[in-house]
Protein backbone atom coordinates (compact mmCIF):
# COMPACT_ATOMS: atom_id res chain seq x y z
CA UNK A 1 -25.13 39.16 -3.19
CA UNK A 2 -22.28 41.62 -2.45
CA UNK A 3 -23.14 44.66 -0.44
CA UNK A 4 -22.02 46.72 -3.32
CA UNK A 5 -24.74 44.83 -5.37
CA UNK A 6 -27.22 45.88 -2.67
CA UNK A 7 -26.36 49.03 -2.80
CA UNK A 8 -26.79 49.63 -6.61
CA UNK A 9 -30.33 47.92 -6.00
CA UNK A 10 -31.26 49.98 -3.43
CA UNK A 11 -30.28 53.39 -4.92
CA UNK A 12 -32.06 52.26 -7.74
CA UNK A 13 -35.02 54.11 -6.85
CA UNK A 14 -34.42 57.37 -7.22
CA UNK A 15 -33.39 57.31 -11.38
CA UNK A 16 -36.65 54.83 -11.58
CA UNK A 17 -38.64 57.81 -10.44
CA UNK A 18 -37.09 60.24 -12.35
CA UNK A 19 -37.76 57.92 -15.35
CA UNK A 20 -40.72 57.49 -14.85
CA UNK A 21 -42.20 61.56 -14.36
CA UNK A 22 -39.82 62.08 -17.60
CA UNK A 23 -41.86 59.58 -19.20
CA UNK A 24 -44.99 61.05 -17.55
CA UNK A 25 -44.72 63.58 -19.40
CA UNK A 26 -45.03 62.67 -22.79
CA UNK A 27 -48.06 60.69 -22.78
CA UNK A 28 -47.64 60.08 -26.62
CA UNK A 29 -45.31 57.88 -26.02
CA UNK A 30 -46.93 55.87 -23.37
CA UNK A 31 -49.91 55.77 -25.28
CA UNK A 32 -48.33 54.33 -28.30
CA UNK A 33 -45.59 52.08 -27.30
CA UNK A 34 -46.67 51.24 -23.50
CA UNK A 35 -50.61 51.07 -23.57
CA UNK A 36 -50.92 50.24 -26.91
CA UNK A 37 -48.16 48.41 -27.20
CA UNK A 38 -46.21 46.54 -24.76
CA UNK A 39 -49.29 46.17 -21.97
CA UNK A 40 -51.21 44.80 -24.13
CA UNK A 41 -49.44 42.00 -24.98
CA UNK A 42 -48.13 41.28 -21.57
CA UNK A 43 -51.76 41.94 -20.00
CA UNK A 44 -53.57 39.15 -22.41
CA UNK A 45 -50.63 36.48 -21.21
CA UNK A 46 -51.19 37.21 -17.57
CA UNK A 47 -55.08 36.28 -18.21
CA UNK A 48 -54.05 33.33 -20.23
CA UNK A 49 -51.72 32.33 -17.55
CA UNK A 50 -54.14 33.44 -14.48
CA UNK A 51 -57.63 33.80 -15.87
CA UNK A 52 -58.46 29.70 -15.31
CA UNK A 53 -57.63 29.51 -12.04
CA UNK A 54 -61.00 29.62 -10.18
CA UNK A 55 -59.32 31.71 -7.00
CA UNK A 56 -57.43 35.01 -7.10
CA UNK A 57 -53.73 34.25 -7.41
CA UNK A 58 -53.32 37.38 -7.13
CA UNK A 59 -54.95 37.63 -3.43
CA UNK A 60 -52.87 34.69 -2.19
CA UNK A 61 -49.69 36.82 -4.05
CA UNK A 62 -50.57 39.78 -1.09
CA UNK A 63 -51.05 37.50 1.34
CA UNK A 64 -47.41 35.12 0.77
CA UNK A 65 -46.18 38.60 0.78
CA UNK A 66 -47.59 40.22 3.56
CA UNK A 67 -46.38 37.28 5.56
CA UNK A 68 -43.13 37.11 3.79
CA UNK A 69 -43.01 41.37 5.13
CA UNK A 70 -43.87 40.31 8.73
CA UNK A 71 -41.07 37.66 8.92
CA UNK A 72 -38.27 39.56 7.70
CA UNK A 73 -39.09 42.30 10.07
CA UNK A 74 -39.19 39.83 13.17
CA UNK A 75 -36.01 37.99 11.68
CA UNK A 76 -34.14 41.48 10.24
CA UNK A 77 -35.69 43.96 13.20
CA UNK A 78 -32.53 44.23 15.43
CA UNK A 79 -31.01 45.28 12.42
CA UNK A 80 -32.74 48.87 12.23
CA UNK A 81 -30.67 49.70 15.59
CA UNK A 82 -27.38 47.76 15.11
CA UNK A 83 -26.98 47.70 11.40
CA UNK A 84 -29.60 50.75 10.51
CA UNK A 85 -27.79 51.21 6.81
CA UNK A 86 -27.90 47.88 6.48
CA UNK A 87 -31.82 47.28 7.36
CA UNK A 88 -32.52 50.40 5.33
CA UNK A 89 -31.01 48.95 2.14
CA UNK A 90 -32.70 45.61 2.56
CA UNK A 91 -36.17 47.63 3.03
CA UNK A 92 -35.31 50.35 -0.31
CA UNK A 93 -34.54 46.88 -2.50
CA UNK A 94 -38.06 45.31 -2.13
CA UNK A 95 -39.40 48.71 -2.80
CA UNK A 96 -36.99 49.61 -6.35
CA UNK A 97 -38.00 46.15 -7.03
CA UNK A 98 -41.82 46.77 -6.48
CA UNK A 99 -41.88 50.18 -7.81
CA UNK A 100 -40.40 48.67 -11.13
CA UNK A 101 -42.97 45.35 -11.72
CA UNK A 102 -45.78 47.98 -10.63
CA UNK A 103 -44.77 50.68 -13.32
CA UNK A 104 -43.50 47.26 -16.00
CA UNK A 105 -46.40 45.27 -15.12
CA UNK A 106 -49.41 48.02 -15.02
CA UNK A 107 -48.45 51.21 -13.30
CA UNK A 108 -47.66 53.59 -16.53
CA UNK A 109 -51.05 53.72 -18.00
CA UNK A 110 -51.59 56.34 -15.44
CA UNK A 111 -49.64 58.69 -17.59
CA UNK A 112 -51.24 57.84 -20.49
CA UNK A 113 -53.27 60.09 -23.05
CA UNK A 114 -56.51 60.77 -21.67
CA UNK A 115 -58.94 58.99 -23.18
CA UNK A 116 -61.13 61.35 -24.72
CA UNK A 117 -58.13 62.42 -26.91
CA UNK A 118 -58.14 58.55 -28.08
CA UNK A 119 -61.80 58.93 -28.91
CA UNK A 120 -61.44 62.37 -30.57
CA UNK A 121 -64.50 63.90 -28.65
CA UNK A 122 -64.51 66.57 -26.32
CA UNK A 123 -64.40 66.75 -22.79
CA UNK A 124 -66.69 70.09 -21.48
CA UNK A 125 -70.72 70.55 -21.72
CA UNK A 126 -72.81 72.89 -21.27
CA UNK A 127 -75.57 73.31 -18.39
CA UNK A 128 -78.32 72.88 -21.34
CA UNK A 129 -76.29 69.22 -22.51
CA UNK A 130 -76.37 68.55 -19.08
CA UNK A 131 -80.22 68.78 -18.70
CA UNK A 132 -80.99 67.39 -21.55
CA UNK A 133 -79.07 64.00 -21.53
CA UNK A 134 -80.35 63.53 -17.86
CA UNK A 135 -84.20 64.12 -19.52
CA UNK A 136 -83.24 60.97 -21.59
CA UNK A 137 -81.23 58.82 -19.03
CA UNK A 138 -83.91 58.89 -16.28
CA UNK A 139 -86.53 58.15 -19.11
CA UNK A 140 -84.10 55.42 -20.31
CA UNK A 141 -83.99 53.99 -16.94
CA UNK A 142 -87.44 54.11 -15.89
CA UNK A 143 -88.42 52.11 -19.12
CA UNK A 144 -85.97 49.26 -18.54
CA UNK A 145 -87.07 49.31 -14.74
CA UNK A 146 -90.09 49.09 -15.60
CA UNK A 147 -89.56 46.43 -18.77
CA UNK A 148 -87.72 43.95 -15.95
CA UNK A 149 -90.14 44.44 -13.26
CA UNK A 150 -93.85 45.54 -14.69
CA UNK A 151 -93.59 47.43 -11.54
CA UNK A 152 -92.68 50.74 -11.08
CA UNK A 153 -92.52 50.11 -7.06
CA UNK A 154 -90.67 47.05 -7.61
CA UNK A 155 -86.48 46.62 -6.74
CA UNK A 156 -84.45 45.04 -9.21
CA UNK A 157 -82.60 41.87 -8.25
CA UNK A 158 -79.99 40.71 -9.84
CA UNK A 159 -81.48 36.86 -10.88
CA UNK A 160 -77.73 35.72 -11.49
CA UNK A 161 -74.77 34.19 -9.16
CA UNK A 162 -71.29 35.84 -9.50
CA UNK A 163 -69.72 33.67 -11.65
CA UNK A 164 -72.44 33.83 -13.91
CA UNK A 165 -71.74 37.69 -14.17
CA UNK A 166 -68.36 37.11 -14.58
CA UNK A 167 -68.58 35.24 -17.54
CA UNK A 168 -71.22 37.14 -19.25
CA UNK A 169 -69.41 40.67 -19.11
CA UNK A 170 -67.14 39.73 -22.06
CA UNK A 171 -70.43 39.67 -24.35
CA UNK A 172 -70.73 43.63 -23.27
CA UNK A 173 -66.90 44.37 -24.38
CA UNK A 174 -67.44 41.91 -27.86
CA UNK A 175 -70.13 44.50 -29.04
CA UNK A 176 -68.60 47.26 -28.08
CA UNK A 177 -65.07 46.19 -29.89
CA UNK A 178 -67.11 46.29 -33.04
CA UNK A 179 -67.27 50.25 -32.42
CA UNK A 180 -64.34 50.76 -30.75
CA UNK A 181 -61.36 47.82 -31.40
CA UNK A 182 -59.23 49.20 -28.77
CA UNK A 183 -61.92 48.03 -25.97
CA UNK A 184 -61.55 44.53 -27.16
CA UNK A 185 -61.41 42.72 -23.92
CA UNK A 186 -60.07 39.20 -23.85
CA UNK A 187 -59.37 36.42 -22.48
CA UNK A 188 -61.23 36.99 -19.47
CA UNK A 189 -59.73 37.29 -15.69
CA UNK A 190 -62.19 38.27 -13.07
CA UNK A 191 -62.49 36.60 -9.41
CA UNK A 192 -64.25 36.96 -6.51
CA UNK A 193 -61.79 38.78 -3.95
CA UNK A 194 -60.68 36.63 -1.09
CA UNK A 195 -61.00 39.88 0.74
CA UNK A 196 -64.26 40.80 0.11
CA UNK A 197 -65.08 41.85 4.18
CA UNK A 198 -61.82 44.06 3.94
CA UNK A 199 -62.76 45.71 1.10
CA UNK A 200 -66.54 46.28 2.14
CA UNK A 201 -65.30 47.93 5.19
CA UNK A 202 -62.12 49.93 3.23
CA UNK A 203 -65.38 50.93 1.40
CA UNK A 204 -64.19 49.67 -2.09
CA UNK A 205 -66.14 47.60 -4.38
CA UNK A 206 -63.01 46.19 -6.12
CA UNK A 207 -59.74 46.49 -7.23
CA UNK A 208 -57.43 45.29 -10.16
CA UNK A 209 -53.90 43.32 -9.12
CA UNK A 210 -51.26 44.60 -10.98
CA UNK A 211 -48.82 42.49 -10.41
CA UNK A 212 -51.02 39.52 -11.88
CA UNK A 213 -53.38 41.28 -13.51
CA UNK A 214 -56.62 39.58 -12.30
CA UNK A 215 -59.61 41.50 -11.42
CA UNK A 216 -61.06 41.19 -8.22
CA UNK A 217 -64.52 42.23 -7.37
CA UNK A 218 -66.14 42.61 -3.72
CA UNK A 219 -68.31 39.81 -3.21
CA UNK A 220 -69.91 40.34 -0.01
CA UNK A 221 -73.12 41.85 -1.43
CA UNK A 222 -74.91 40.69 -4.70
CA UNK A 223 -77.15 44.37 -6.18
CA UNK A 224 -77.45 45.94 -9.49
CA UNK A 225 -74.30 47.26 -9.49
CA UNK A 226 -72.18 44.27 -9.64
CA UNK A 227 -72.54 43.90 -13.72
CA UNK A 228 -70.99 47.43 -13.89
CA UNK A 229 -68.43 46.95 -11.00
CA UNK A 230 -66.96 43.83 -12.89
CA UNK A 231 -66.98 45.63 -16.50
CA UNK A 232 -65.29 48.36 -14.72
CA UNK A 233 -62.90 46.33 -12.94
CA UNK A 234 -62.44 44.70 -16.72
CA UNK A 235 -61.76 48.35 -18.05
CA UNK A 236 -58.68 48.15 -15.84
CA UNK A 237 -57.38 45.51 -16.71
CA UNK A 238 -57.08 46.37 -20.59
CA UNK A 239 -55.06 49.34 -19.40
CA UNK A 240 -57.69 52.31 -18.48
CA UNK A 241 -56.04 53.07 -14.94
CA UNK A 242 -58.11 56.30 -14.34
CA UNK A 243 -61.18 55.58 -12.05
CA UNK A 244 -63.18 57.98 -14.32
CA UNK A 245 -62.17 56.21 -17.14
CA UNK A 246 -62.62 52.63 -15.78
CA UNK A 247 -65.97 54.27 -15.27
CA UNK A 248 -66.82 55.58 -18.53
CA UNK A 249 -65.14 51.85 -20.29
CA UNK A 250 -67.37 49.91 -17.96
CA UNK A 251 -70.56 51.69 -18.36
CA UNK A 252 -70.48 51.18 -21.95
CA UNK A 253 -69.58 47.45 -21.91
CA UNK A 254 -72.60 47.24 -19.87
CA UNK A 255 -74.88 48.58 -21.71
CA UNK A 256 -73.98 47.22 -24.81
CA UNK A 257 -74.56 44.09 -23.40
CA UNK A 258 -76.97 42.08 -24.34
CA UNK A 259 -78.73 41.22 -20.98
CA UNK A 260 -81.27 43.53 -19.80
CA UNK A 261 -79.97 43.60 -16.18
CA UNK A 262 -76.47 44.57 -17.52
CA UNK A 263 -78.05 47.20 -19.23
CA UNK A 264 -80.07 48.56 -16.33
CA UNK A 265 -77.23 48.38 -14.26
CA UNK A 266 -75.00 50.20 -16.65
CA UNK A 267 -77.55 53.52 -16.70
CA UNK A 268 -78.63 53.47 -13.30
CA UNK A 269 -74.79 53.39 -12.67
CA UNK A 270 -73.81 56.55 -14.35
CA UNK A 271 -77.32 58.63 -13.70
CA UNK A 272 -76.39 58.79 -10.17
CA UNK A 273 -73.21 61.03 -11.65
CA UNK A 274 -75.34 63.25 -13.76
CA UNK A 275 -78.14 63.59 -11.15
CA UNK A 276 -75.08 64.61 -8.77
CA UNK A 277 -74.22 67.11 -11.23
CA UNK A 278 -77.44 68.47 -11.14
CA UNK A 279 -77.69 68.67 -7.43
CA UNK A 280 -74.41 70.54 -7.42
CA UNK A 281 -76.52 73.20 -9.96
CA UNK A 282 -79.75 73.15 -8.62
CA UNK A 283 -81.13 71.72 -5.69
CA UNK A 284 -84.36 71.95 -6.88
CA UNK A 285 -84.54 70.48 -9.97
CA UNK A 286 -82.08 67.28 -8.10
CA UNK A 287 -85.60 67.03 -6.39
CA UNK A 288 -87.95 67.18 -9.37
CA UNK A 289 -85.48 64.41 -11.01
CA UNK A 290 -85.84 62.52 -8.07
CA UNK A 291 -89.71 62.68 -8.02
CA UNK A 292 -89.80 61.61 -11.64
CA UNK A 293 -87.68 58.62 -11.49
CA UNK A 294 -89.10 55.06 -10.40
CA UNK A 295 -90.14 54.03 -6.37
CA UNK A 296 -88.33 50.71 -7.38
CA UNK A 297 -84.96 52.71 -9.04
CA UNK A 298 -84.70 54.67 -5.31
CA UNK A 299 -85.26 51.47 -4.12
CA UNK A 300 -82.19 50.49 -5.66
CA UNK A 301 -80.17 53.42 -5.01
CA UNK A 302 -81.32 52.26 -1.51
CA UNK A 303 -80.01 49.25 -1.11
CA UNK A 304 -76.73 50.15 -1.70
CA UNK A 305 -76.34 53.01 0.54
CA UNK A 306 -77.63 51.41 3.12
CA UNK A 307 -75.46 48.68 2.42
CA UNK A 308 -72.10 50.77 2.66
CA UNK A 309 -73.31 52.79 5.66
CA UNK A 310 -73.94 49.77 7.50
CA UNK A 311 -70.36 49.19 6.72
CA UNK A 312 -68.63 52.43 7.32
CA UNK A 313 -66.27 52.74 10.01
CA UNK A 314 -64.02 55.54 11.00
CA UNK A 315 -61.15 53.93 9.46
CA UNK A 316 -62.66 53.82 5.80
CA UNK A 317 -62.02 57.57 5.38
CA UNK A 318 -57.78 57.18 5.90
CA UNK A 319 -58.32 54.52 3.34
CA UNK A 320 -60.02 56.42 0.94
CA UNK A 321 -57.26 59.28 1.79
CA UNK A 322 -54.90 57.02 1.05
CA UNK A 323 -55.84 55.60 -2.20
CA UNK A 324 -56.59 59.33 -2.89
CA UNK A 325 -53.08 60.32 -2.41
CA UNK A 326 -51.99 57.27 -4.59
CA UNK A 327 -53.94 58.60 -7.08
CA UNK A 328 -52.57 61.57 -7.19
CA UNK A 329 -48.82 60.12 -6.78
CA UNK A 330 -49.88 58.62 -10.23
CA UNK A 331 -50.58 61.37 -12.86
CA UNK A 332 -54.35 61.30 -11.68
CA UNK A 333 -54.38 65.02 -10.07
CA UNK A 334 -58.23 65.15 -9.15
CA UNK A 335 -58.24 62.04 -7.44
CA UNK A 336 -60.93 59.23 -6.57
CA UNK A 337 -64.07 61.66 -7.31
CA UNK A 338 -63.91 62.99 -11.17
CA UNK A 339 -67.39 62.65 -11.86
CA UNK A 340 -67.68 65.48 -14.14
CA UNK A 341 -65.26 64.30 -16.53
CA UNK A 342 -67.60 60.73 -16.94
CA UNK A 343 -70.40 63.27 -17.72
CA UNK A 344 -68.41 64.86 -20.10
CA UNK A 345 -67.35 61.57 -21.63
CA UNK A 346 -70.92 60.07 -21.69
CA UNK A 347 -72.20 63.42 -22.96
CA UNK A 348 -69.72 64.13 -26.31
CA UNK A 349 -69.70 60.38 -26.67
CA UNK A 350 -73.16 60.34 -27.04
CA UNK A 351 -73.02 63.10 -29.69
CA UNK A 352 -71.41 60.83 -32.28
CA UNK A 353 -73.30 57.89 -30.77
CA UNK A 354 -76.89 58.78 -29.78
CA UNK A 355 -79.06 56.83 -28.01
């Protein structure tokens, strides 16, 4: 390849972002001829072409590269002081070339329309919707805790293996295409992350590849969350970037699931967002939620913050930090922690939908 080749390459950056923020901002078009268009179609032959393969292709992709990385810096290192242009363009055309398979392959559904413009409902409560779909979220969690357990003291357990979970979340997205065809979600491609220990300690529960399009789900620890981590993993993958979003997509494949454990893990998922809404409000009444909802629900709640904290380490906040600043690179300006807009979403949705 000539050097003035390189060059082009390499420089190649710079109009790719401005492309891509011009883009950015006319989400109209993203929405109809990227996410609804193009992705799509290139999404569903990634899972045809990945989605069999019982390990993540898309973890041993990271890995081939971070090794690939490591060698050309030992092989190409003296080149940063003797030939520093010439390192500098070999480093700016593996990122042009990433930066345009991430934005091709995944990367501008971040600029799409938000989604409750898709859905046509709002996106603001008030204090009094607020209070009142909480009053029938902890009552509809306390009756399925107690329909699974006859127990109200009792933890849920999860009675299935991971694979089992895997392969029943497309039942979830089925009935829930039936109300909304643009959640249809299939085939299926969800693994078991190779890096499950790295993640538990990053502090992340998953994580969709977007250069193969498989989602990968932390493994390390089996609890009622893991039906609604791998639906919201899912959500990703059919082109709902946003972690609010993914949120609000997975939540409702779970629950329209079948199962009874999806189910359960589906509300007790999202009521932690409303009761943290309501602790933001009113300390107080946080507390008289708390006293009304199940010994074996806190139990839950439990088990997984005692599971992370046993996990934390001081490097899991620069992760976070980091992924937060990706975020926000990408169109999504409030970052990780949007939980008011998935009460929002749950709240107007629920408006055309009731319980």
């Amino acid at each position: 390849m000539s050097k003035r080749l390189k060059t082009i390459l390499a420089l190649s950056i710079f109009p790719q972002i401005i492309i891509v923020k011009w883009l950015g901002n006319h989400p109209d078009w993203i929405e109809t001829y990227y996410s609804n268009g193009f992705y799509p179609l290139l999404s569903k032959s990634l899972r045809y072409a990945f989605g069999w393969i019982p390990f993540s292709m898309g973890d041993i992709f990271y890995t081939i590269t971070t090794i690939l990385i490591i060698r050309f810096l030992i092989l190409k290192g003296k080149m940063f002081f003797a030939q520093t242009r010439s390192f500098f363009r070999e480093m700016f055309i593996l990122i042009s070339f990433l930066y345009f398979t991430f934005h091709l392959f995944w990367g501008m559904n971040y600029y799409r329309q938000p989604i409750h413009q898709s859905l046509n409902i709002a996106n603001e409560y008030t204090y009094e919707e607020l209070i009142s779909f909480t009053d029938k979220l902890v009552d509809r969690c306390n009756n399925l805790h107690l329909k699974i357990t006859g127990n109200d003291t009792v933890m849920v357990k999860i009675p299935y293996t991971k694979r089992e979970i895997y392969n029943m979340t497309g039942n979830g997205y089925r009935n829930l295409a039936k109300k909304i065809p643009e959640l249809e979600y299939s085939p299926g491609s969800i693994k078991t992350s190779m890096y499950s220990t790295a993640l538990t300690y990053m502090g992340y529960s998953g994580y969709l590849n977007p250069f193969t399009n498989e989602a990968q789900v932390n493994g390390l620890q089996l609890d009622f969350k893991y039906p609604t981590v791998s639906c919201h993993e899912e959500a990703h993958q059919i082109g709902y970037s946003a972690e609010n979003e993914a949120n609000f997509v997975g939540y409702l494949a779970a629950v329209h699931n079948e199962d009874i454990y999806f189910q359960y893990s589906g509300y007790l998922y999202v009521m932690r967002y409303f009761l943290g809404e309501i602790k933001r409000n009113d300390p107080e009444l946080f507390e008289a939620y708390n006293a009304r909802i199940n010994p074996g629900i806190i139990k839950n709640y439990l088990e997984v913050a005692n599971f992370w904290r046993k996990h934390k380490t001081k490097a899991e906040p620069a992760f976070k930090q980091t992924f937060n600043t990706f975020l926000k690179a990408n169109n999504q300006k409030d970052g990780i922690k949007t939980y008011s807009y998935v009460v929002a979403l749950l709240i107007n949705y629920y408006k055309i939908n009731p319980f």
